[in-house]
N, C-alpha and C. Protein backbone atom coordinates (compact mmCIF):
# COMPACT_ATOMS: atom_id res chain seq x y z
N UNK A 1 15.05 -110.82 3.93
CA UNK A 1 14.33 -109.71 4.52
C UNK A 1 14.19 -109.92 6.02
N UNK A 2 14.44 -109.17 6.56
CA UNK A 2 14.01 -108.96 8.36
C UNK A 2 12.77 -108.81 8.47
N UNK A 3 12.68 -109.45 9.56
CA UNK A 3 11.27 -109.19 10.27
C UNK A 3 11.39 -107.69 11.31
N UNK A 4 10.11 -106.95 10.81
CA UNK A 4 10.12 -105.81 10.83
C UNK A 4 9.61 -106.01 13.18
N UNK A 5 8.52 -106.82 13.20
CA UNK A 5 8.35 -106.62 14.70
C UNK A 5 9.00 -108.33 15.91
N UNK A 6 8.82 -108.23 16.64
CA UNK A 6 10.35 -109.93 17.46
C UNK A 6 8.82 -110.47 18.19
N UNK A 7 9.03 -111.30 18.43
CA UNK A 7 8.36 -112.55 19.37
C UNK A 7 7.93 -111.51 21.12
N UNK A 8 6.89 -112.00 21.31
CA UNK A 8 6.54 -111.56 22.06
C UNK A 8 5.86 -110.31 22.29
N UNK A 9 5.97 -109.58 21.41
CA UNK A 9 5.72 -107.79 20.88
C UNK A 9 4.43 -107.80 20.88
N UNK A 10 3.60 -106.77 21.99
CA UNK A 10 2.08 -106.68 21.52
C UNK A 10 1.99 -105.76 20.20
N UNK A 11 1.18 -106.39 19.24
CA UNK A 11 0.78 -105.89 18.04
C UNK A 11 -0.42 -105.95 17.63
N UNK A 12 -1.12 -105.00 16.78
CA UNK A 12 -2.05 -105.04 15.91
C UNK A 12 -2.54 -105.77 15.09
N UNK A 13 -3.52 -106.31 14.59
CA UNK A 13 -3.56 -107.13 13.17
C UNK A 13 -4.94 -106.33 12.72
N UNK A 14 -4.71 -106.25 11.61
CA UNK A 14 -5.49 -105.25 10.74
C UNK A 14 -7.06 -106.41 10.42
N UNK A 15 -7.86 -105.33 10.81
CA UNK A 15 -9.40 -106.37 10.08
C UNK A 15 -9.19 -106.60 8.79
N UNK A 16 -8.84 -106.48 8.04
CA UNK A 16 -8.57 -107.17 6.67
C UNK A 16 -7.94 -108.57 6.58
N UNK A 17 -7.10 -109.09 7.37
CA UNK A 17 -6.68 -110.11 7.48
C UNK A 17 -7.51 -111.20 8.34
N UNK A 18 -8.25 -110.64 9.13
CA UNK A 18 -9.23 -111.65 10.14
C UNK A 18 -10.89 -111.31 10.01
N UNK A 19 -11.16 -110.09 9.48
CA UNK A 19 -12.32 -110.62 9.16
C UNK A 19 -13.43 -110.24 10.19
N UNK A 20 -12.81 -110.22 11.47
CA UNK A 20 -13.43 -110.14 12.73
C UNK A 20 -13.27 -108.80 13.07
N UNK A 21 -12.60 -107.64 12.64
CA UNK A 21 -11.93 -106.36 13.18
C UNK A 21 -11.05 -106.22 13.63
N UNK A 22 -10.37 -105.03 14.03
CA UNK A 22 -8.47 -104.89 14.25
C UNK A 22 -8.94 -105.52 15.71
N UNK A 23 -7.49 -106.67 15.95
CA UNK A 23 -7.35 -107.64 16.85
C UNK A 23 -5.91 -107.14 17.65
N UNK A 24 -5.97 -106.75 18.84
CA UNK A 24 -4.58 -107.13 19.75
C UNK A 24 -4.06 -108.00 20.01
N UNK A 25 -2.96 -108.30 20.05
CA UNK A 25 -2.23 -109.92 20.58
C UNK A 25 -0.96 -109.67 20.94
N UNK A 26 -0.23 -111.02 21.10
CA UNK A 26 1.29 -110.73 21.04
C UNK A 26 1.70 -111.95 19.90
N UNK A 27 2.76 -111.54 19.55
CA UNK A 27 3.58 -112.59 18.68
C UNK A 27 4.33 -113.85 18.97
N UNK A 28 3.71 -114.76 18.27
CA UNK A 28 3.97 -115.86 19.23
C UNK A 28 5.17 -116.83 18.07
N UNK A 29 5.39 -116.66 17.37
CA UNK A 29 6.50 -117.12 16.12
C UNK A 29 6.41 -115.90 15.65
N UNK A 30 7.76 -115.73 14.56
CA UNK A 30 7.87 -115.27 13.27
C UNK A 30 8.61 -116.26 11.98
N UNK A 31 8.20 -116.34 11.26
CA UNK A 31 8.69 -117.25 10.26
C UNK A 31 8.72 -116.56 9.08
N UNK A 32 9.85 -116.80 8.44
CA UNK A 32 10.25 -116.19 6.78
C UNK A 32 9.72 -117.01 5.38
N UNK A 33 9.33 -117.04 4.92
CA UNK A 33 8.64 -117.24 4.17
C UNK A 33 9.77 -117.31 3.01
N UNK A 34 10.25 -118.42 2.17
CA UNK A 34 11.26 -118.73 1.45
C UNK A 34 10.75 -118.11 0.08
N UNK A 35 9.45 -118.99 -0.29
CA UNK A 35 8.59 -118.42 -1.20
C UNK A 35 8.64 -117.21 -1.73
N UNK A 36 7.99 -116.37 -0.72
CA UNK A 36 7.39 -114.95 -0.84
C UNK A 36 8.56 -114.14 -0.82
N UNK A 37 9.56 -114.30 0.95
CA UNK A 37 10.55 -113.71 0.62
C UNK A 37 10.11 -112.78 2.45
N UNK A 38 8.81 -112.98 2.83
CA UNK A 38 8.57 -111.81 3.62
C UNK A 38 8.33 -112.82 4.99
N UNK A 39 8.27 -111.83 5.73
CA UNK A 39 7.76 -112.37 7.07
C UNK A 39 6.09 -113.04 7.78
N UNK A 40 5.87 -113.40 7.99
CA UNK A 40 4.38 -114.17 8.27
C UNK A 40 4.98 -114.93 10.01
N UNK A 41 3.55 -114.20 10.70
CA UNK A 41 3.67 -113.79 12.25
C UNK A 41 2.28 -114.75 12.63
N UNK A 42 2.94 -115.26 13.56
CA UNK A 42 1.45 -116.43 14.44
C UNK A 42 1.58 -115.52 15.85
N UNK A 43 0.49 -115.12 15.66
CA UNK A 43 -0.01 -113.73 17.09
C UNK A 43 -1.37 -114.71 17.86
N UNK A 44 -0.87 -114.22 19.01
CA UNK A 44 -2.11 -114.47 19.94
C UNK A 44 -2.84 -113.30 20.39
N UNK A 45 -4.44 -113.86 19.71
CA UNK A 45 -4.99 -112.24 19.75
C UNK A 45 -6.21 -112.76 20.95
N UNK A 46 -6.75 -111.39 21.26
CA UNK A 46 -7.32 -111.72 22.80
C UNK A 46 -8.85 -111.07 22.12
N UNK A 47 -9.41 -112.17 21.60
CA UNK A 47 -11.06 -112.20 20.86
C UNK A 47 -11.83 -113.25 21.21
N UNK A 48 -12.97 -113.32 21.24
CA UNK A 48 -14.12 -114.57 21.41
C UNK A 48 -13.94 -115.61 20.09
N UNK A 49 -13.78 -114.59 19.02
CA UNK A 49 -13.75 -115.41 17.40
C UNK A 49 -12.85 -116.07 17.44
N UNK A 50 -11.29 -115.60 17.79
CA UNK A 50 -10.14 -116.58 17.24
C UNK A 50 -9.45 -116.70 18.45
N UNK A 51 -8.34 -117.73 18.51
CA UNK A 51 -7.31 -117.58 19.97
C UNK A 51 -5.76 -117.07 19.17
N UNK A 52 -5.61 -117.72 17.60
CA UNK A 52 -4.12 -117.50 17.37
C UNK A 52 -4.55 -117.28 15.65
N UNK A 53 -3.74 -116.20 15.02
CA UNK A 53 -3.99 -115.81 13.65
C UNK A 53 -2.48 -116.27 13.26
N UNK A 54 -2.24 -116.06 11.45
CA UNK A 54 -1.29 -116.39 10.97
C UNK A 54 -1.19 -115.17 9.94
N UNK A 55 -0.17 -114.74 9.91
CA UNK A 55 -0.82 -113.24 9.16
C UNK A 55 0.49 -112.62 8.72
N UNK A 56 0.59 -111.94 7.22
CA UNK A 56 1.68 -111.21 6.88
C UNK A 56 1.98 -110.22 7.76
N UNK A 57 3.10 -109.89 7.11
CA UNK A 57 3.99 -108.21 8.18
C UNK A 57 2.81 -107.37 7.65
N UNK A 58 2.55 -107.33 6.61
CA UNK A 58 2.01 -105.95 6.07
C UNK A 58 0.11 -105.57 6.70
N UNK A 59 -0.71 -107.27 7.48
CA UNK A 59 -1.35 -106.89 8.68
C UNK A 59 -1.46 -106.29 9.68
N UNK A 60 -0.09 -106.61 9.90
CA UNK A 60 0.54 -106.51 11.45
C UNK A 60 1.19 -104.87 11.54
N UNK A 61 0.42 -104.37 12.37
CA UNK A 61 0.87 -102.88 13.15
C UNK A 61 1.04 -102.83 14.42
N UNK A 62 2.34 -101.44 14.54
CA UNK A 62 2.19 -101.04 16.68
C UNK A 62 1.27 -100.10 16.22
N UNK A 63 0.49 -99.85 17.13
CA UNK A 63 -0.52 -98.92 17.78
C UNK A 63 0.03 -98.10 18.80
N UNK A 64 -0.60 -97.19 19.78
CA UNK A 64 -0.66 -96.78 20.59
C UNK A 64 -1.77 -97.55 21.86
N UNK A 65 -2.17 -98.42 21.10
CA UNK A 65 -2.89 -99.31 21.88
C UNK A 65 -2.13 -100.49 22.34
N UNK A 66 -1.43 -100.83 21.44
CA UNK A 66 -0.79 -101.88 21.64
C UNK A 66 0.61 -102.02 22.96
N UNK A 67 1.28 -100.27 22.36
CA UNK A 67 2.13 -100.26 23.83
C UNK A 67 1.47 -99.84 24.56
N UNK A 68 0.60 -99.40 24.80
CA UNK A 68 -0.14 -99.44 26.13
C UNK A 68 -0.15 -100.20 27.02
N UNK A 69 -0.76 -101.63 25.72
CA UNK A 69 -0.45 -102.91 26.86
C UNK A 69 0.59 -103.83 26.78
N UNK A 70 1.51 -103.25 26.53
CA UNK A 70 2.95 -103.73 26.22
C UNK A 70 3.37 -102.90 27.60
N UNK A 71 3.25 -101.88 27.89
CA UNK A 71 3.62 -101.23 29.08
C UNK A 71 2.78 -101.52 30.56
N UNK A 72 1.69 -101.91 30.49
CA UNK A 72 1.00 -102.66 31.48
C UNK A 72 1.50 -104.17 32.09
N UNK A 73 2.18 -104.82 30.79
CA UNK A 73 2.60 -105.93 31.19
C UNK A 73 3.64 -106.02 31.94
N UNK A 74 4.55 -104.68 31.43
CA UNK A 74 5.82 -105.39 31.92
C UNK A 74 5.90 -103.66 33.49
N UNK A 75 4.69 -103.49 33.50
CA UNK A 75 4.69 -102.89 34.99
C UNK A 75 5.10 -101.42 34.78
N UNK A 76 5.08 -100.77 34.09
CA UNK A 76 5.15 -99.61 33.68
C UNK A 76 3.87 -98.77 33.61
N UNK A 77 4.01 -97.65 33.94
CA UNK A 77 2.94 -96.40 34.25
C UNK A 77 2.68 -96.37 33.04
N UNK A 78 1.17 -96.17 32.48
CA UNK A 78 1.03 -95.88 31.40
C UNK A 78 0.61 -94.23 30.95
């Protein structure tokens, strides 16, 4: 199975997986999961609670928030 979002990608992580509420970050690995079969993403999310989550694909969303600041970074008008 492919990994649905690449390294570096600002993304979403769904409050269901952290507990803390939907978290922004970027992706900092992706790793396949032999086991399962699926993808599982180590994101750096920008919270007081956590610095780095570990979290299935099926957490992990783009937003409209997210390219926002996917487009801020790399110097683009938003």
């Amino acid at each position: 199975m492919e990994a649905k979002f690449k390294e570096f990608q600002f993304v979403e992580v769904d409050r269901t997986a952290t507990g803390y509420g939907d978290l922004v970050g970027w992706i900092k690995s992706v790793e396949l999961s032999v086991i399962l079969g699926q993808p599982y993403y180590h994101i750096r999310v920008y919270s007081g609670h956590a610095d780095t989550v570990y979290v299935a694909e099926k957490f992990v969303r783009e937003t409209e928030r997210s390219v926002k600041i996917e487009k801020l970074m790399n110097g683009q008008s938003v």
